[in-house]
C-alpha atoms as a PDB file:
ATOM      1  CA  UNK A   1       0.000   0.000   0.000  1.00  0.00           C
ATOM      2  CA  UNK A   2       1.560   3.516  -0.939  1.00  0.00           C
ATOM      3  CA  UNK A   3       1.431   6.700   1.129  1.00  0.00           C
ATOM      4  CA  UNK A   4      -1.212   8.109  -0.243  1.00  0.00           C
ATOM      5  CA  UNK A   5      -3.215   5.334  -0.145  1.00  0.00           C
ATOM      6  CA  UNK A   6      -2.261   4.535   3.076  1.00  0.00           C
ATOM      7  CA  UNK A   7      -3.561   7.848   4.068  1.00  0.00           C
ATOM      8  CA  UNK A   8      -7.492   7.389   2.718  1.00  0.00           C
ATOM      9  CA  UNK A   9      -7.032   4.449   4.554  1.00  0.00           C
ATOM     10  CA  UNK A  10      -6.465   5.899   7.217  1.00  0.00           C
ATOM     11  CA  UNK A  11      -9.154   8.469   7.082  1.00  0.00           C
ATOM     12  CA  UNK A  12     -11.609   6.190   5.935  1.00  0.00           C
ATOM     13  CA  UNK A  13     -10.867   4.167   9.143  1.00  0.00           C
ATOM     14  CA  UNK A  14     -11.604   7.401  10.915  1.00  0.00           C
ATOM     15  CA  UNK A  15     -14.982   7.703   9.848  1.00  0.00           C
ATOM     16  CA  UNK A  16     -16.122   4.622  10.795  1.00  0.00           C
ATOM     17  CA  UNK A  17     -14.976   5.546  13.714  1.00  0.00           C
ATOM     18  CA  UNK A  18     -17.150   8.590  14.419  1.00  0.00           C
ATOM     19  CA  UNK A  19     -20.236   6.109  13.347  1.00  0.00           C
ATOM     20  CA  UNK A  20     -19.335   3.581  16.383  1.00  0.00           C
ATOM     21  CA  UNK A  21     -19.100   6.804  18.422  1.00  0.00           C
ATOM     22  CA  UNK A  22     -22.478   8.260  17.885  1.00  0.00           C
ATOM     23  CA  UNK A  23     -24.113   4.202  17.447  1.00  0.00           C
ATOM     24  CA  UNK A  24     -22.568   3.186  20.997  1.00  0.00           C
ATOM     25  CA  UNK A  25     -24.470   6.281  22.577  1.00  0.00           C
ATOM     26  CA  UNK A  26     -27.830   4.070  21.331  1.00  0.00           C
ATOM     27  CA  UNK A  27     -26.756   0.847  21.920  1.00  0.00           C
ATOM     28  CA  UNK A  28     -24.697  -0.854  24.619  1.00  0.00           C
ATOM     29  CA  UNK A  29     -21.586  -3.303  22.936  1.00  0.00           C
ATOM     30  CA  UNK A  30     -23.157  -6.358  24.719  1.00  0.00           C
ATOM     31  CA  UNK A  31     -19.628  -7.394  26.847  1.00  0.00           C
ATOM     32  CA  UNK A  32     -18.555  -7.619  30.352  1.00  0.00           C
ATOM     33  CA  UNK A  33     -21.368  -5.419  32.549  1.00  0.00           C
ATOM     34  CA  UNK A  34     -23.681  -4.313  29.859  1.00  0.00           C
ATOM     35  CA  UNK A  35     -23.649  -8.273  28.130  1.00  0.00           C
ATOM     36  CA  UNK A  36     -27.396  -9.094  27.433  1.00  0.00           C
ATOM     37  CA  UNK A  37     -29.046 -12.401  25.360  1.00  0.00           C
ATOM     38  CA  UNK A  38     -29.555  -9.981  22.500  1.00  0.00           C
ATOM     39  CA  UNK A  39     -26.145  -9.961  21.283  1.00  0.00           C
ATOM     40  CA  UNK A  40     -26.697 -13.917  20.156  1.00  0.00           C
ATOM     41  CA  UNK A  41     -24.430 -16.705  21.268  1.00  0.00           C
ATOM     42  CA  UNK A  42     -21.466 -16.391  23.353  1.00  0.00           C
ATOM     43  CA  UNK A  43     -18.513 -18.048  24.297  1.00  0.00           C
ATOM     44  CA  UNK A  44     -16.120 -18.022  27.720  1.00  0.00           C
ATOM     45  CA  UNK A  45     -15.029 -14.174  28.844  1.00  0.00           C
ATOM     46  CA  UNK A  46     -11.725 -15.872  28.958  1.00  0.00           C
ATOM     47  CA  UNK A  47     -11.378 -17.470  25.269  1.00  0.00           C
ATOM     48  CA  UNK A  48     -12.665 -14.842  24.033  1.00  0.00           C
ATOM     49  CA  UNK A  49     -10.457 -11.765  25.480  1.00  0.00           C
ATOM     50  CA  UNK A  50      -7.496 -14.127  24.173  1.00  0.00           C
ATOM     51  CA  UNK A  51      -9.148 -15.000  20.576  1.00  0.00           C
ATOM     52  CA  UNK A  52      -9.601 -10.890  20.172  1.00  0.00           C
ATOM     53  CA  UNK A  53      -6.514  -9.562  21.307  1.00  0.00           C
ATOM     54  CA  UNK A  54      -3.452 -12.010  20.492  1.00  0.00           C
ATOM     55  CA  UNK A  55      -4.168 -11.456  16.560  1.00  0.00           C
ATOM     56  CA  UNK A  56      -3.117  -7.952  16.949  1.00  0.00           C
ATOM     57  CA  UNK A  57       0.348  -9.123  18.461  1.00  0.00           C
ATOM     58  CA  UNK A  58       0.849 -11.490  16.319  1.00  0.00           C
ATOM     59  CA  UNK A  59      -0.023  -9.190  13.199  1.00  0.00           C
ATOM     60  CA  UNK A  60       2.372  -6.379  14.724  1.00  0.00           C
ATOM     61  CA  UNK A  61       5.490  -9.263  14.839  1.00  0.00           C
ATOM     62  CA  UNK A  62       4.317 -10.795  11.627  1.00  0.00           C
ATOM     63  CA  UNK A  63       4.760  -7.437   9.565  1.00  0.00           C
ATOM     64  CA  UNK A  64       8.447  -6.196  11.791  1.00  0.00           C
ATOM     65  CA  UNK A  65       9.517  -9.935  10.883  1.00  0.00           C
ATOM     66  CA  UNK A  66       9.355  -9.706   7.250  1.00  0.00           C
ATOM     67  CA  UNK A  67      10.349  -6.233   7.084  1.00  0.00           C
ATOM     68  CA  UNK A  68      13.418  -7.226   9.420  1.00  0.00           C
ATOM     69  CA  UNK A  69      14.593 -10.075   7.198  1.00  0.00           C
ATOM     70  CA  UNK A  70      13.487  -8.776   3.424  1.00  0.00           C
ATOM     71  CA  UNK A  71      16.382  -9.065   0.924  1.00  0.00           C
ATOM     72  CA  UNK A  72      14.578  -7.723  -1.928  1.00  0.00           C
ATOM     73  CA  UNK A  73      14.043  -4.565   0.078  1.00  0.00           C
ATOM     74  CA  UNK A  74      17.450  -4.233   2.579  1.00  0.00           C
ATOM     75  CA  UNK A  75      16.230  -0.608   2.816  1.00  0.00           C
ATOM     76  CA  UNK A  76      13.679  -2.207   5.145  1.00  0.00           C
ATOM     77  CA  UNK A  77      16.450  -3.999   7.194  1.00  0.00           C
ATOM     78  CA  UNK A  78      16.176  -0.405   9.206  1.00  0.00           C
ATOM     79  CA  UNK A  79      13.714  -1.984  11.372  1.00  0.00           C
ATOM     80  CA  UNK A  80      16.374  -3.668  13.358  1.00  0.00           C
ATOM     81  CA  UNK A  81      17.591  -0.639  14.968  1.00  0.00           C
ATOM     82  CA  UNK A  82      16.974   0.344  18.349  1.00  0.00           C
ATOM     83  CA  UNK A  83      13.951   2.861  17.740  1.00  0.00           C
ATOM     84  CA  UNK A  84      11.875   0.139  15.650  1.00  0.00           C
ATOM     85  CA  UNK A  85      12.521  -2.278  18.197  1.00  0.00           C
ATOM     86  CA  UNK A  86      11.526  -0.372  20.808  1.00  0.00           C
ATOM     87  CA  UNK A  87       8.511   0.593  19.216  1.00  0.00           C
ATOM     88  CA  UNK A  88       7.680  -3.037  18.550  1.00  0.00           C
ATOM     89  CA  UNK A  89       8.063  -3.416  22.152  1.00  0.00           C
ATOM     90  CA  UNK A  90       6.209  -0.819  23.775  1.00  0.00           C
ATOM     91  CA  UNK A  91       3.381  -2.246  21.400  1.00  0.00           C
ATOM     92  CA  UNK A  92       4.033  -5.680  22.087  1.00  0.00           C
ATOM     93  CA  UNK A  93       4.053  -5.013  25.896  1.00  0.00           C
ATOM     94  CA  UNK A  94       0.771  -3.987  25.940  1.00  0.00           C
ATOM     95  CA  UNK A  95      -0.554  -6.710  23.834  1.00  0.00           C
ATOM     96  CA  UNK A  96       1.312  -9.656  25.369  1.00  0.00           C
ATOM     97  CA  UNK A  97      -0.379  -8.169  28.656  1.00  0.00           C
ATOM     98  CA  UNK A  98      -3.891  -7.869  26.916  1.00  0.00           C
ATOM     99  CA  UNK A  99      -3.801 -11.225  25.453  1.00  0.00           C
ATOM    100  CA  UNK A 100      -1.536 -13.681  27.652  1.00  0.00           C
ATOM    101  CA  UNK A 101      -2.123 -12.894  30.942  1.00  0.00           C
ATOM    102  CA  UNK A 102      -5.082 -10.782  31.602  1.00  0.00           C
ATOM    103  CA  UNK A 103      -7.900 -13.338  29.643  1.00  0.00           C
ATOM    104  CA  UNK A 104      -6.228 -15.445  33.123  1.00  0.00           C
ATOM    105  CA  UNK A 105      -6.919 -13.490  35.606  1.00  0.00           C
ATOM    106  CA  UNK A 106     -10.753 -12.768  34.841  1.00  0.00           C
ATOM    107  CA  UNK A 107     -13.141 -13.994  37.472  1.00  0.00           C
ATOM    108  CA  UNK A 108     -16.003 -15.683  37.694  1.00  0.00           C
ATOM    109  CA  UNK A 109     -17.714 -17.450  34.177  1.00  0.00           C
ATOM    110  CA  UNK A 110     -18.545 -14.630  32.583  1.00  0.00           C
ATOM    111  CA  UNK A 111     -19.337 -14.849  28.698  1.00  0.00           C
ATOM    112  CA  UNK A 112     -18.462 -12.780  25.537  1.00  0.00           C
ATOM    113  CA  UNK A 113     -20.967 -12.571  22.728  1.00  0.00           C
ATOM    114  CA  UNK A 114     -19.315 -14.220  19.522  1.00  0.00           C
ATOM    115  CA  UNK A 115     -20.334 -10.926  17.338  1.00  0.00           C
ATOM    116  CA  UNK A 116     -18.549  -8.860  19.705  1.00  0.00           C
ATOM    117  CA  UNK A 117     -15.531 -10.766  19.704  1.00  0.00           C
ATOM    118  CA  UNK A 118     -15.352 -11.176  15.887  1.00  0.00           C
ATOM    119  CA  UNK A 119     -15.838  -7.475  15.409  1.00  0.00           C
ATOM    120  CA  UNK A 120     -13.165  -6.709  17.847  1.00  0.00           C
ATOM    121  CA  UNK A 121     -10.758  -9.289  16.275  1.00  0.00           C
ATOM    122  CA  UNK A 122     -11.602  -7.656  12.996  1.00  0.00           C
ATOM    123  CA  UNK A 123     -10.531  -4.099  14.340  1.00  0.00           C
ATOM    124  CA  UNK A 124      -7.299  -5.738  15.961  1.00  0.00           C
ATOM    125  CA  UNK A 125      -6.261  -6.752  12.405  1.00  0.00           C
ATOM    126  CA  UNK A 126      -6.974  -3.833  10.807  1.00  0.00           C
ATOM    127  CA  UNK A 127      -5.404  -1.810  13.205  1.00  0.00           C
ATOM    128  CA  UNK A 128      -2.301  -4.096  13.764  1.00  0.00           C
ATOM    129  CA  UNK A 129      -1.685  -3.798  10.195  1.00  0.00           C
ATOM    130  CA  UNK A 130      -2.238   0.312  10.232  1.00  0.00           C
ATOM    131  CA  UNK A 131       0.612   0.878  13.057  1.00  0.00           C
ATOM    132  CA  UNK A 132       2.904  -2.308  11.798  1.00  0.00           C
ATOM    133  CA  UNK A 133       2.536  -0.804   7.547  1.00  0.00           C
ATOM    134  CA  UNK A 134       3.345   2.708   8.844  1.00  0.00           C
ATOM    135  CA  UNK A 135       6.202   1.499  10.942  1.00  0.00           C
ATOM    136  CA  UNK A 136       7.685  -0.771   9.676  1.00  0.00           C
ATOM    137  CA  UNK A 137       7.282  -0.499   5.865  1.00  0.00           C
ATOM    138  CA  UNK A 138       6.131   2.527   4.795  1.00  0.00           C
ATOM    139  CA  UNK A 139       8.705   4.775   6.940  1.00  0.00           C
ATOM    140  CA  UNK A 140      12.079   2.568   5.995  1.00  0.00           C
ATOM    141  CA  UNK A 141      10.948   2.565   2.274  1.00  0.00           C
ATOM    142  CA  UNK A 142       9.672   5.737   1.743  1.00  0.00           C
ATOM    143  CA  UNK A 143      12.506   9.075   0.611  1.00  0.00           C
ATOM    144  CA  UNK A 144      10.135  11.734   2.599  1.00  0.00           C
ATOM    145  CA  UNK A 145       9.813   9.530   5.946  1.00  0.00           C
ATOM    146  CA  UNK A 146      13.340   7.019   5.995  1.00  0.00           C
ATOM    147  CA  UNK A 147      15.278   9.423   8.313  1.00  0.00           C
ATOM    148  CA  UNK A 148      11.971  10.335  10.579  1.00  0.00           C
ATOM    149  CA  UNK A 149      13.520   7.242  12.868  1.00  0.00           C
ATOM    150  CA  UNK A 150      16.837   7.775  13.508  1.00  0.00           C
ATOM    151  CA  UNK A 151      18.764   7.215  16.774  1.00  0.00           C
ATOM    152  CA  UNK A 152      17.478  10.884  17.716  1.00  0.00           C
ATOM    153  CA  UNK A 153      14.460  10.316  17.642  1.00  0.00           C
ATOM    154  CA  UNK A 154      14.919   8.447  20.938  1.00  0.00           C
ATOM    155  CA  UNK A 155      15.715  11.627  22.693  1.00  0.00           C
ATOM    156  CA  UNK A 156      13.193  13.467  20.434  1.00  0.00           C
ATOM    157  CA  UNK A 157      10.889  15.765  22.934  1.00  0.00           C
ATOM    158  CA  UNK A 158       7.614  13.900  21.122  1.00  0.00           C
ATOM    159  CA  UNK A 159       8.713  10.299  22.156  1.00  0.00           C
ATOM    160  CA  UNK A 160      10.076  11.447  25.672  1.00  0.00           C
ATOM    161  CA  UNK A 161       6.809  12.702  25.919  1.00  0.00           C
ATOM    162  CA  UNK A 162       4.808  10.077  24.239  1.00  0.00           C
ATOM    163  CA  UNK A 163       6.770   7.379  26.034  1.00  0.00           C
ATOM    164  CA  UNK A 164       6.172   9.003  29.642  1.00  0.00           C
ATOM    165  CA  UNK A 165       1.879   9.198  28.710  1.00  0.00           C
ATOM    166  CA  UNK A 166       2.024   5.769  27.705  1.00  0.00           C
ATOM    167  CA  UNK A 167       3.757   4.856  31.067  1.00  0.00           C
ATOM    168  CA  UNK A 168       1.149   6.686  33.586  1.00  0.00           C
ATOM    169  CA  UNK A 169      -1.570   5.336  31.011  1.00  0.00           C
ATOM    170  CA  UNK A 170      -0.114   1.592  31.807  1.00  0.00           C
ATOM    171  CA  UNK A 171       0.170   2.006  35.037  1.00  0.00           C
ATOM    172  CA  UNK A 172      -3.673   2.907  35.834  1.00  0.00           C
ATOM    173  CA  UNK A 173      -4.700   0.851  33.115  1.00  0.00           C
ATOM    174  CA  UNK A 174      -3.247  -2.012  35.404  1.00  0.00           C
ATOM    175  CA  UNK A 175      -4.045  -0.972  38.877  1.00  0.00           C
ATOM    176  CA  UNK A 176      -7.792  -0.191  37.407  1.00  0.00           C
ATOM    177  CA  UNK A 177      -7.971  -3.299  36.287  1.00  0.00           C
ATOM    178  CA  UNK A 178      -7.100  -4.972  39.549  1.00  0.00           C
ATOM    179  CA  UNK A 179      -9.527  -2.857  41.936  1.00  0.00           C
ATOM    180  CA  UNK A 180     -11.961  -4.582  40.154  1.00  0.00           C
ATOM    181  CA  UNK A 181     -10.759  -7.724  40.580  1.00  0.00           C
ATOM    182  CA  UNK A 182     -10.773  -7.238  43.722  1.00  0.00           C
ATOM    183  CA  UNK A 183     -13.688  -5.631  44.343  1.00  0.00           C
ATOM    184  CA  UNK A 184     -15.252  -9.029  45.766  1.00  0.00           C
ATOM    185  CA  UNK A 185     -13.789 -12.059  48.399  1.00  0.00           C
ATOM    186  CA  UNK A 186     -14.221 -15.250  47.447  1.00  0.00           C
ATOM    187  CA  UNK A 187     -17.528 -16.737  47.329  1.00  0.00           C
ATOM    188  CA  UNK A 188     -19.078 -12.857  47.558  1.00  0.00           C
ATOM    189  CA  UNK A 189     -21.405 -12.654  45.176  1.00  0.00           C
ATOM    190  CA  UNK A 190     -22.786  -8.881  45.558  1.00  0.00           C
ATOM    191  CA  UNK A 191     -21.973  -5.889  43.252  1.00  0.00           C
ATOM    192  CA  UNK A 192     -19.757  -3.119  44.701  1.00  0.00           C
ATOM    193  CA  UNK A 193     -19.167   0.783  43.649  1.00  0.00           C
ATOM    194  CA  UNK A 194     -15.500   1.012  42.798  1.00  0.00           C
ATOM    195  CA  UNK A 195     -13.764   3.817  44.985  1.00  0.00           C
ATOM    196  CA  UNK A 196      -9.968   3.371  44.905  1.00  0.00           C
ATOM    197  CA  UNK A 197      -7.032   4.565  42.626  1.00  0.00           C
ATOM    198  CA  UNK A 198      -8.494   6.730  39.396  1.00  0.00           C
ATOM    199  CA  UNK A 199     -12.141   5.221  40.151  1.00  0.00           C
ATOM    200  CA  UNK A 200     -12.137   8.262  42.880  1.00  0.00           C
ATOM    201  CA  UNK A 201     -12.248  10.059  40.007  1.00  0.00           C
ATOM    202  CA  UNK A 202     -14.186   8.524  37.412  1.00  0.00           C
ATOM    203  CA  UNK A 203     -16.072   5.333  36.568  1.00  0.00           C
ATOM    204  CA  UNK A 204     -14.274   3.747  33.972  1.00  0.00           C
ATOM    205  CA  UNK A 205     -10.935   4.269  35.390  1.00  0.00           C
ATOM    206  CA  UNK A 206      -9.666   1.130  32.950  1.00  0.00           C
ATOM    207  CA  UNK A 207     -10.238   2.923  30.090  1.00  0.00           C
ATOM    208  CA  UNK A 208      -9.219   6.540  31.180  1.00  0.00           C
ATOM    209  CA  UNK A 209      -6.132   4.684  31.666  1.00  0.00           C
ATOM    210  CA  UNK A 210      -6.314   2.960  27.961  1.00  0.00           C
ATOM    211  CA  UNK A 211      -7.100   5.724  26.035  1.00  0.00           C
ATOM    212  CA  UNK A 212      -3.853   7.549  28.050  1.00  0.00           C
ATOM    213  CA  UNK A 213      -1.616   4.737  26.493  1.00  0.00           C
ATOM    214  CA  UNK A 214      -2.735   5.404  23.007  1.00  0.00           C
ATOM    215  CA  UNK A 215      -2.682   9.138  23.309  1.00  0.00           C
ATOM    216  CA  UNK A 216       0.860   8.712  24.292  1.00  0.00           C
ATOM    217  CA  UNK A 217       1.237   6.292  21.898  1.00  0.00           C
ATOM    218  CA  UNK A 218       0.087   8.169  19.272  1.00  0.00           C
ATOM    219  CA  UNK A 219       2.602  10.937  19.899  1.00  0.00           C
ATOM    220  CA  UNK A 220       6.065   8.585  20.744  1.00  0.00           C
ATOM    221  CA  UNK A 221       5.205   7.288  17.276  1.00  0.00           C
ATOM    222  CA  UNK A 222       4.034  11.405  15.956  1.00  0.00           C
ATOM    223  CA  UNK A 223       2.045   9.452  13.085  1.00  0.00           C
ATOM    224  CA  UNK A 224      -1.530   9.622  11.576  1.00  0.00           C
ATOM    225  CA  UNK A 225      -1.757   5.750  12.182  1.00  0.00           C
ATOM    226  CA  UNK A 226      -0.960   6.030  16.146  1.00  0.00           C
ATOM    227  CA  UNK A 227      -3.607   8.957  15.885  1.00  0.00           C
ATOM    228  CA  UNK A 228      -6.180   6.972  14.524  1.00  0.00           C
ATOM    229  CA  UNK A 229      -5.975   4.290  17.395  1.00  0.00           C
ATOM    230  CA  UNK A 230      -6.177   6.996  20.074  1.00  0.00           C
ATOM    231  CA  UNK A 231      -9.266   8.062  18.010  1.00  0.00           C
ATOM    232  CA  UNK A 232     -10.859   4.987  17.737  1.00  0.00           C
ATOM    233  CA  UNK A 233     -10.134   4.106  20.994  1.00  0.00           C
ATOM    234  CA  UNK A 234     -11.973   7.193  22.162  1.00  0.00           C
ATOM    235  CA  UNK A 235     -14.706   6.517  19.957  1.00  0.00           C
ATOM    236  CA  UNK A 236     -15.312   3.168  21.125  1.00  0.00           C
ATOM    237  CA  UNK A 237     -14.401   3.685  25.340  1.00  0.00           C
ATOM    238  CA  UNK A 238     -15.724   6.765  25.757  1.00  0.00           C
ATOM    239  CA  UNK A 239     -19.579   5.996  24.940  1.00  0.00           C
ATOM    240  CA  UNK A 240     -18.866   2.629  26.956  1.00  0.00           C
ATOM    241  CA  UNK A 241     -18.214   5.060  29.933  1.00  0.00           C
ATOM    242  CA  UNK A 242     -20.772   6.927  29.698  1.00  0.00           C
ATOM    243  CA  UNK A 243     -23.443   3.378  29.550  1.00  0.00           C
ATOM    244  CA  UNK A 244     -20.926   2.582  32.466  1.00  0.00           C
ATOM    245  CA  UNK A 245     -21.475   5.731  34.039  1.00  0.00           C
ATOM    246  CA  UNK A 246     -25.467   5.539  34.339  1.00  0.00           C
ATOM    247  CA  UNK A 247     -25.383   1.978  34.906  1.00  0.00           C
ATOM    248  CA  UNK A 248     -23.598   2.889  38.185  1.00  0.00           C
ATOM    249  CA  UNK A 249     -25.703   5.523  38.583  1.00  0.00           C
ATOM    250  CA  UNK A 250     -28.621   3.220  38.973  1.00  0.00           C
ATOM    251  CA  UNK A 251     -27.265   0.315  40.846  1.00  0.00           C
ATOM    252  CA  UNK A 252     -25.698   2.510  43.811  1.00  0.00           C
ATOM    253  CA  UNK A 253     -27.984   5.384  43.982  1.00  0.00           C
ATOM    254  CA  UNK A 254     -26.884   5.653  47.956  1.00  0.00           C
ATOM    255  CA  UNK A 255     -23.125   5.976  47.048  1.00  0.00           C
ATOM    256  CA  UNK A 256     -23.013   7.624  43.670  1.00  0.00           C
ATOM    257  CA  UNK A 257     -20.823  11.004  44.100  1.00  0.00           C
ATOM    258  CA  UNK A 258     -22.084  12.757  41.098  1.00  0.00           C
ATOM    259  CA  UNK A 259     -20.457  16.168  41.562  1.00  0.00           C
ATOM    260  CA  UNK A 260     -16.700  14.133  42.298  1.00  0.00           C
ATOM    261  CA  UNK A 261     -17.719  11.356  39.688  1.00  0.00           C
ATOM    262  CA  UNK A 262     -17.063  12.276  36.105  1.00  0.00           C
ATOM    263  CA  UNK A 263     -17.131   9.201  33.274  1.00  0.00           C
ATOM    264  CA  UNK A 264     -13.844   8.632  31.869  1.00  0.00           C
ATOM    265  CA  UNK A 265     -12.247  11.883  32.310  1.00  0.00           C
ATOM    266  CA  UNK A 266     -11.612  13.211  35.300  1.00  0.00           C
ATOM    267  CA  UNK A 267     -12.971  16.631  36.335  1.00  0.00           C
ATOM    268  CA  UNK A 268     -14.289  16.745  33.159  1.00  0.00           C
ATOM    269  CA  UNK A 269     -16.531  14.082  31.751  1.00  0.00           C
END
């Protein structure tokens, strides 16, 4: 795929995005707590959070790999220096996370509907190949871009920057993520209000803390494809937050804060 083309992919990508946006403030993605029957058949929580986010790491490897090792197109070979690698691993952190280890350490026998997960597996590939093309391909091989990359760029104020968001993004992205695994002892099988780390803040401290890492992502990497995932992740997380949000609302009317409590942002929404 050329730049240009490249680039209407891109936008085109982008505006489906803003349809999920508005759609998911009419109707809930039918996973974790807003799953319902209507979504169709469904398979383990587990199985499923593996089957829709390992594709995406093993897209990302698939496309450094055979940029890494092309002869036909050494100028590619780039990709074996230290800022491609460590953008392959900052990416590949994340995912090994998403899709090794956290599927494991759900709860409970929860289920994911099968159309969610193949629409999420479908947006994992598409997007896996959007940062792993721009990265890996298109910058080595194209005159304009090949020296965006250098060693420099690893003291570049945009990745120190982007590098250090990604990092605070990670971090409550995991600690959000284990309040509410914790929420409930063994055997406990009552609903609780979230109150500790960023959830004094907000109600869907997990994805404040996911759409942080691509924000930061998106400006380590200072690219239109890193963009569009912290777009799309906003599109998608930030209605969830807000059916989240309500959801709360109703099932602790008692404890709900709503002057402190904001959605996904704090302060703010």
């Amino acid at each position: 795929m050329e730049l240009t083309t490249f680039y209407n992919f891109l936008f085109i990508m982008a505006l489906i995005g803003l349809v999920v946006f508005v759609s998911l403030y009419f109707v809930d993605a039918g996973y974790g707590k807003m799953r319902t029957e209507k979504w169709g058949p469904a398979i383990n929580n587990k199985i499923g959070w593996f089957l829709m986010e390992a594709p995406v790491f093993i897209v990302i490897l698939y496309l450094w790999f055979t940029a890494a090792y092309n002869n036909a197109q050494p100028e590619l070979q780039v990709v074996r220096q230290a800022p491609y690698i460590i953008f392959l691993l900052i990416f590949e952190f994340h995912y090994f996370q998403r899709s090794f280890i956290f599927p494991f350490l759900l709860k409970g026998n929860g289920k994911m509907p099968l159309a969610i997960m193949f629409l999420s597996v479908a947006w994992n590939m598409i997007n896996g190949y959007a940062q792993g093309w721009w990265l890996f391909h298109l910058v080595p091989s194209s005159p304009k871009l090949s020296q965006m990359y250098t060693s420099a760029w690893l003291t570049d104020p945009r990745f120190l920057v982007g590098a250090a968001i990604f990092i605070i993004g990670w971090i409550i992205n995991m600690h959000s993520d284990h309040v509410i695994r914790h929420l409930r002892q063994p055997g406990d099988t009552n609903h609780y209000l979230p109150k500790k780390g960023m959830y004094r803040f907000v109600t869907s401290a997990n994805y404040l803390g996911e759409i942080t890492e691509w924000l930061g992502w998106a400006i380590l990497t200072w690219s239109f494809a890193g963009l569009l995932f912290f777009w799309f992740s906003c599109c998608n997380l930030i209605p969830r937050a807000n059916s989240i949000y309500h959801k709360y609302e109703a099932e602790f009317p008692d404890e709900f804060d709503r002057k402190k409590l904001k959605r996904i942002i704090p302060f703010i929404y």
